[in-house]
PDB file of N, CA and C in Angstrom:
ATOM      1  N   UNK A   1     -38.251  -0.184   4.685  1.00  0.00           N
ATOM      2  CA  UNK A   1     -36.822  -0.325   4.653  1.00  0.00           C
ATOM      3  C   UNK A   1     -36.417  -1.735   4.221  1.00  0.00           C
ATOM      4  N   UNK A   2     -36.991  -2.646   5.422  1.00  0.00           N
ATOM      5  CA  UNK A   2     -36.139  -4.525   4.681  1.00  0.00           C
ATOM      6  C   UNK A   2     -36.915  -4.808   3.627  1.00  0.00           C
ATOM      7  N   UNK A   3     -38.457  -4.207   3.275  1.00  0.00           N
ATOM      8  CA  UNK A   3     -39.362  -4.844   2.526  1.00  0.00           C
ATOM      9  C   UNK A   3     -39.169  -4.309   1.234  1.00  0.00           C
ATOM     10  N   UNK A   4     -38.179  -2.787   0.853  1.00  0.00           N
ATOM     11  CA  UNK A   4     -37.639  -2.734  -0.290  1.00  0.00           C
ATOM     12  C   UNK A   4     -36.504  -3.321  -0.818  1.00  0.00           C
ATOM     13  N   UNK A   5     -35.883  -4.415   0.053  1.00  0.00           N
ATOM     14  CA  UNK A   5     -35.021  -4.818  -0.541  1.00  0.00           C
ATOM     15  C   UNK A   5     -35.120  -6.331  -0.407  1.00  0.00           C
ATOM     16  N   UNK A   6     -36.056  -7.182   0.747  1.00  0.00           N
ATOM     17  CA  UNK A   6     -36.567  -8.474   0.488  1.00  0.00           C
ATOM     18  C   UNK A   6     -38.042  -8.533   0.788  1.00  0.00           C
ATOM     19  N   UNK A   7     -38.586  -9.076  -0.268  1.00  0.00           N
ATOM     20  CA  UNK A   7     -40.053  -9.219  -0.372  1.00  0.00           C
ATOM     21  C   UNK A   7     -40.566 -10.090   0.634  1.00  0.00           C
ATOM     22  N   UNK A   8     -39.285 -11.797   0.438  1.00  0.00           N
ATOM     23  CA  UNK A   8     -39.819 -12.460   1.842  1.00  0.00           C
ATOM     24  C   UNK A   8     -38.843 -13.569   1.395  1.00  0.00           C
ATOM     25  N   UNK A   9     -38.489 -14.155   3.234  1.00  0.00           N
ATOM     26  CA  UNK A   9     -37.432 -14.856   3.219  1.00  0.00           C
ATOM     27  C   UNK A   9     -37.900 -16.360   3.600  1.00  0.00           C
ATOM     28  N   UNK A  10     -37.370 -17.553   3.336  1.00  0.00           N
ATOM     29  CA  UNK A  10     -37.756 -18.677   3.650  1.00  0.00           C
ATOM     30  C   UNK A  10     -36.466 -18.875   5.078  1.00  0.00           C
ATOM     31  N   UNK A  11     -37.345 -18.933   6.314  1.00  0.00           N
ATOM     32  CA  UNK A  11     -36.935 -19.550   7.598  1.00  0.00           C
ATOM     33  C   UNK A  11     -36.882 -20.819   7.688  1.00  0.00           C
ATOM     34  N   UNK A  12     -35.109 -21.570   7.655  1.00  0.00           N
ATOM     35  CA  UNK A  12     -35.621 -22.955   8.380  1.00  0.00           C
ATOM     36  C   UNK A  12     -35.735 -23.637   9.570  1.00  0.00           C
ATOM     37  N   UNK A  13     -35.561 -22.589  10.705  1.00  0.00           N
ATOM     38  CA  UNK A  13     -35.308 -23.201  11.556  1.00  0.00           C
ATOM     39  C   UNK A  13     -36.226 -21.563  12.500  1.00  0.00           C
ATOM     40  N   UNK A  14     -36.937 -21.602  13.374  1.00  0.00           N
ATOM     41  CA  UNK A  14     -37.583 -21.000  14.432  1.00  0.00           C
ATOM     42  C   UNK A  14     -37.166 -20.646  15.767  1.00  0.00           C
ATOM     43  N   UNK A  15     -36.134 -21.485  16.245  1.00  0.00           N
ATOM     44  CA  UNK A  15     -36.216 -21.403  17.495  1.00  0.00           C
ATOM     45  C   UNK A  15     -34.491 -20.863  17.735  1.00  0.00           C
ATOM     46  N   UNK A  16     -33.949 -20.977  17.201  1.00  0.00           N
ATOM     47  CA  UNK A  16     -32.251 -20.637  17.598  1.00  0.00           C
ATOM     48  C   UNK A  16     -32.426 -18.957  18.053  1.00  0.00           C
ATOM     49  N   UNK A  17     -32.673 -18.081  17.554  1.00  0.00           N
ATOM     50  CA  UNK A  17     -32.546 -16.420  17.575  1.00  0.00           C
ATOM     51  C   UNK A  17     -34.183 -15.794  17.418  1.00  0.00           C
ATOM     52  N   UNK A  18     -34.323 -16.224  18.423  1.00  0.00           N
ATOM     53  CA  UNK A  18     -36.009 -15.746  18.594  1.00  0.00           C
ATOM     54  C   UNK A  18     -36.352 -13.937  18.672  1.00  0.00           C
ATOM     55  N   UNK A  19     -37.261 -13.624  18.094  1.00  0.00           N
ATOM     56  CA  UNK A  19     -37.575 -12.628  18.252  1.00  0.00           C
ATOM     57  C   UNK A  19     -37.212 -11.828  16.060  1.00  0.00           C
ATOM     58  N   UNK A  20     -36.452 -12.426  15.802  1.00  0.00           N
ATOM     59  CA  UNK A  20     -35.896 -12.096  14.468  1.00  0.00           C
ATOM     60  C   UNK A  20     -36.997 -12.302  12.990  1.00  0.00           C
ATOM     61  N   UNK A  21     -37.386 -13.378  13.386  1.00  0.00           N
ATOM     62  CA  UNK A  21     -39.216 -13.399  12.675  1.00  0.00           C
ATOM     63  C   UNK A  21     -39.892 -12.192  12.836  1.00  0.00           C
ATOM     64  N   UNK A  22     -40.088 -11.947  13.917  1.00  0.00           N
ATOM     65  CA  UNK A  22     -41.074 -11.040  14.531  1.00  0.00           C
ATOM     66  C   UNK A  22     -40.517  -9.753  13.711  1.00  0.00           C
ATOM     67  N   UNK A  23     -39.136  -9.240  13.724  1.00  0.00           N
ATOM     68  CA  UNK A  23     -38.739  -8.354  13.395  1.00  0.00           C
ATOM     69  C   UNK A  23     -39.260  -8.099  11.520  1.00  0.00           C
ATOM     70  N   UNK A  24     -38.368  -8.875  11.052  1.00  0.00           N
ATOM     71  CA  UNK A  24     -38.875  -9.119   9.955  1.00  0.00           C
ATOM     72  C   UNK A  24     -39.928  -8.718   9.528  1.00  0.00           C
ATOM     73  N   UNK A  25     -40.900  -9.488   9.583  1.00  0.00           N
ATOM     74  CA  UNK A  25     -42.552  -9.357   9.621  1.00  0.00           C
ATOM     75  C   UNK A  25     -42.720  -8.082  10.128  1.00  0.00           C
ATOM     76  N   UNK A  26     -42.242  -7.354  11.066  1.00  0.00           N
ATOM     77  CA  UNK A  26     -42.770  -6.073  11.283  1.00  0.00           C
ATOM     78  C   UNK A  26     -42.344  -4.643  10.439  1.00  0.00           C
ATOM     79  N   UNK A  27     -41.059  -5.356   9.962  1.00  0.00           N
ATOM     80  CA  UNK A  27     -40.401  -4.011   8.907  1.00  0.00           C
ATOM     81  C   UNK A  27     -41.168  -4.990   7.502  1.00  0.00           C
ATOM     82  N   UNK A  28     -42.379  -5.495   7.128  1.00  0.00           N
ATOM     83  CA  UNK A  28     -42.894  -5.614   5.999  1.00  0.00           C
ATOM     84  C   UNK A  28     -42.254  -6.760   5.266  1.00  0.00           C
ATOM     85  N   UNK A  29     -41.342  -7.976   5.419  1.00  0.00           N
ATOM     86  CA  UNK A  29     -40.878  -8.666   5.162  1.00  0.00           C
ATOM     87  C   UNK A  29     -41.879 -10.316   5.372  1.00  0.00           C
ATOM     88  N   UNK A  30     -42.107 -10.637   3.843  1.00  0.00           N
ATOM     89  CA  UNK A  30     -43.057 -11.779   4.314  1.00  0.00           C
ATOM     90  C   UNK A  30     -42.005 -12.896   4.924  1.00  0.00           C
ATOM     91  N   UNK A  31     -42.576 -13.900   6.097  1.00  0.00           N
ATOM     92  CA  UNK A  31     -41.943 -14.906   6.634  1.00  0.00           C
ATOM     93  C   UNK A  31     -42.265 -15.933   6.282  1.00  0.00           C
ATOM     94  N   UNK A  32     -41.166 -17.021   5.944  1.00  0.00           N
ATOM     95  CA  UNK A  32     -42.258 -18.331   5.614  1.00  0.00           C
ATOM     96  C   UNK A  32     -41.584 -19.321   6.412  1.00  0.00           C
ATOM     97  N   UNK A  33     -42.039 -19.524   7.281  1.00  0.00           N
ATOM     98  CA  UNK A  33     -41.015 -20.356   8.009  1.00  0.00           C
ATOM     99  C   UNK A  33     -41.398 -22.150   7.701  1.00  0.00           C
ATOM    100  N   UNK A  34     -39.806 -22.543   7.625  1.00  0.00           N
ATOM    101  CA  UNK A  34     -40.377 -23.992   6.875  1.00  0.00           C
ATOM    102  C   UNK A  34     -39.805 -25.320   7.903  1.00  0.00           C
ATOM    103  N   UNK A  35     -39.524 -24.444   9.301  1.00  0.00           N
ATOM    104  CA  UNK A  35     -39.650 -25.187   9.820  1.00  0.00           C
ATOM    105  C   UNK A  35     -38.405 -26.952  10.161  1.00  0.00           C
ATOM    106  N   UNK A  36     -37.549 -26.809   9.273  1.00  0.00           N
ATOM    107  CA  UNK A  36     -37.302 -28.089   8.908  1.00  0.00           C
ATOM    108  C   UNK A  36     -36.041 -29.113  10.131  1.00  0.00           C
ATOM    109  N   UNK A  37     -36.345 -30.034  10.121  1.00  0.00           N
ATOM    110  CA  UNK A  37     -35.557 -30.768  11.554  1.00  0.00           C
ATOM    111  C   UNK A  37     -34.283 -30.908  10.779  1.00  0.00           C
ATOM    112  N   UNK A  38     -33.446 -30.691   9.297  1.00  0.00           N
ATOM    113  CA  UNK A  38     -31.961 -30.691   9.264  1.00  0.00           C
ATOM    114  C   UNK A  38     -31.721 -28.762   9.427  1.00  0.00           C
ATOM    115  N   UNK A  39     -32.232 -28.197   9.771  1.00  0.00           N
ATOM    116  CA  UNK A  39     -31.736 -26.273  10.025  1.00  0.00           C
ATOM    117  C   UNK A  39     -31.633 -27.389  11.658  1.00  0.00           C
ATOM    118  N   UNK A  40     -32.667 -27.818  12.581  1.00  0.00           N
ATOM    119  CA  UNK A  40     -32.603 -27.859  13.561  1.00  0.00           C
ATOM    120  C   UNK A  40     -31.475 -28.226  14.134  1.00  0.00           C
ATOM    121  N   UNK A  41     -31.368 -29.272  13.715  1.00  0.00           N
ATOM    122  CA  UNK A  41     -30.016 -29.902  13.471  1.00  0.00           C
ATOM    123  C   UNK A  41     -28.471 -29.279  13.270  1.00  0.00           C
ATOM    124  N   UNK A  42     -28.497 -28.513  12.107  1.00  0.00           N
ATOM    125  CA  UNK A  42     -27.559 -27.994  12.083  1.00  0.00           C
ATOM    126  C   UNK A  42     -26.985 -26.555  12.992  1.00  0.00           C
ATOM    127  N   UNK A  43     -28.176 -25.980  13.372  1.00  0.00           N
ATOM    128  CA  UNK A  43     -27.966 -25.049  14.284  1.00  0.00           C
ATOM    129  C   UNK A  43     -27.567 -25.865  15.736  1.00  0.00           C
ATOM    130  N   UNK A  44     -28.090 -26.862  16.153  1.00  0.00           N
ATOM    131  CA  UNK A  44     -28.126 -27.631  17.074  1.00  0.00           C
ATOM    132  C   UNK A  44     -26.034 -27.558  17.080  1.00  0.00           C
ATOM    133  N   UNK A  45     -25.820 -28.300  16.184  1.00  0.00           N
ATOM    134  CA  UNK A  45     -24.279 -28.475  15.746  1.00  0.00           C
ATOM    135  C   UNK A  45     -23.673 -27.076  16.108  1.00  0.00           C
ATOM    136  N   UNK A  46     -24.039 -26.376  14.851  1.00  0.00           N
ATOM    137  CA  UNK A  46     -22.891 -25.205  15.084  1.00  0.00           C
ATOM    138  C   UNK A  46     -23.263 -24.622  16.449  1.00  0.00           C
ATOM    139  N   UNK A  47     -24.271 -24.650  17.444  1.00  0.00           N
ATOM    140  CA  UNK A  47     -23.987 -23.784  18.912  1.00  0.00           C
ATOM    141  C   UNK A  47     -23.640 -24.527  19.943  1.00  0.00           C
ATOM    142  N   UNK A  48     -23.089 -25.954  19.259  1.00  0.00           N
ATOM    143  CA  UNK A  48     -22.309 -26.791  20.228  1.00  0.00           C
ATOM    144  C   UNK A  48     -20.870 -26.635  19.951  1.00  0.00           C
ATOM    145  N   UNK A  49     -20.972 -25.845  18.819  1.00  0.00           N
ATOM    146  CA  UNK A  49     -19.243 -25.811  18.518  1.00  0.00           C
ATOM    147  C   UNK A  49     -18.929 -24.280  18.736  1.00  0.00           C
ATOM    148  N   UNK A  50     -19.237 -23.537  19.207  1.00  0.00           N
ATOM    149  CA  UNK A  50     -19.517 -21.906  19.192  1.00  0.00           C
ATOM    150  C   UNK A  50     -20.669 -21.490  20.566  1.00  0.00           C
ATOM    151  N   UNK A  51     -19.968 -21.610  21.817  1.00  0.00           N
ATOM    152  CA  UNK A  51     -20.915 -21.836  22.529  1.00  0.00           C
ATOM    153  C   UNK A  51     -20.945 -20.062  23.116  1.00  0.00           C
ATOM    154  N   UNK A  52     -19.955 -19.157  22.622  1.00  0.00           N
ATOM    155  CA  UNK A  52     -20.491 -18.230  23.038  1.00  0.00           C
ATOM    156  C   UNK A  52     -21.696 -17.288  22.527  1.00  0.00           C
ATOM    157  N   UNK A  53     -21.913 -18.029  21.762  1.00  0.00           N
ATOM    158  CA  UNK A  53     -23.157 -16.815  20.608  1.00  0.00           C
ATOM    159  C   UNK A  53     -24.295 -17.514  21.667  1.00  0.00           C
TER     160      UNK A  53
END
C-alpha cells in the first residue's frame, strides 16, 4: 500500500511521534533517518508553541 506510492522517505528528526518509523518500514517503505539537531530543534519549537499535540 505506502510502498506503491513512496519507495522511501528521508526522516529528520526520530524522536517527536515515535512509533511512525516503525510503521513505515513495516508497510514496505524504506526509512532513512538523518537524524539532524535543526528537525530537533524545530520540532522542539513548534511543540512549545502547540502544546496540545
Amino acid at each position: 500500500m505506502w510502498s506503491e506510492h513512496f519507495a522511501a522517505i528521508f526522516w529528520g528528526e526520530p524522536q517527536t511521534f515515535l512509533g511512525t518509523q516503525e510503521f513505515m518500514a513495516a508497510h514496505g517503505v524504506e526509512v532513512i533517518d538523518l537524524n539532524l539537531e535543526q528537525c530537533q530543534q524545530l520540532m522542539r519549537d513548534f511543540l512549545a508553541q502547540h502544546p496540545p499535540l
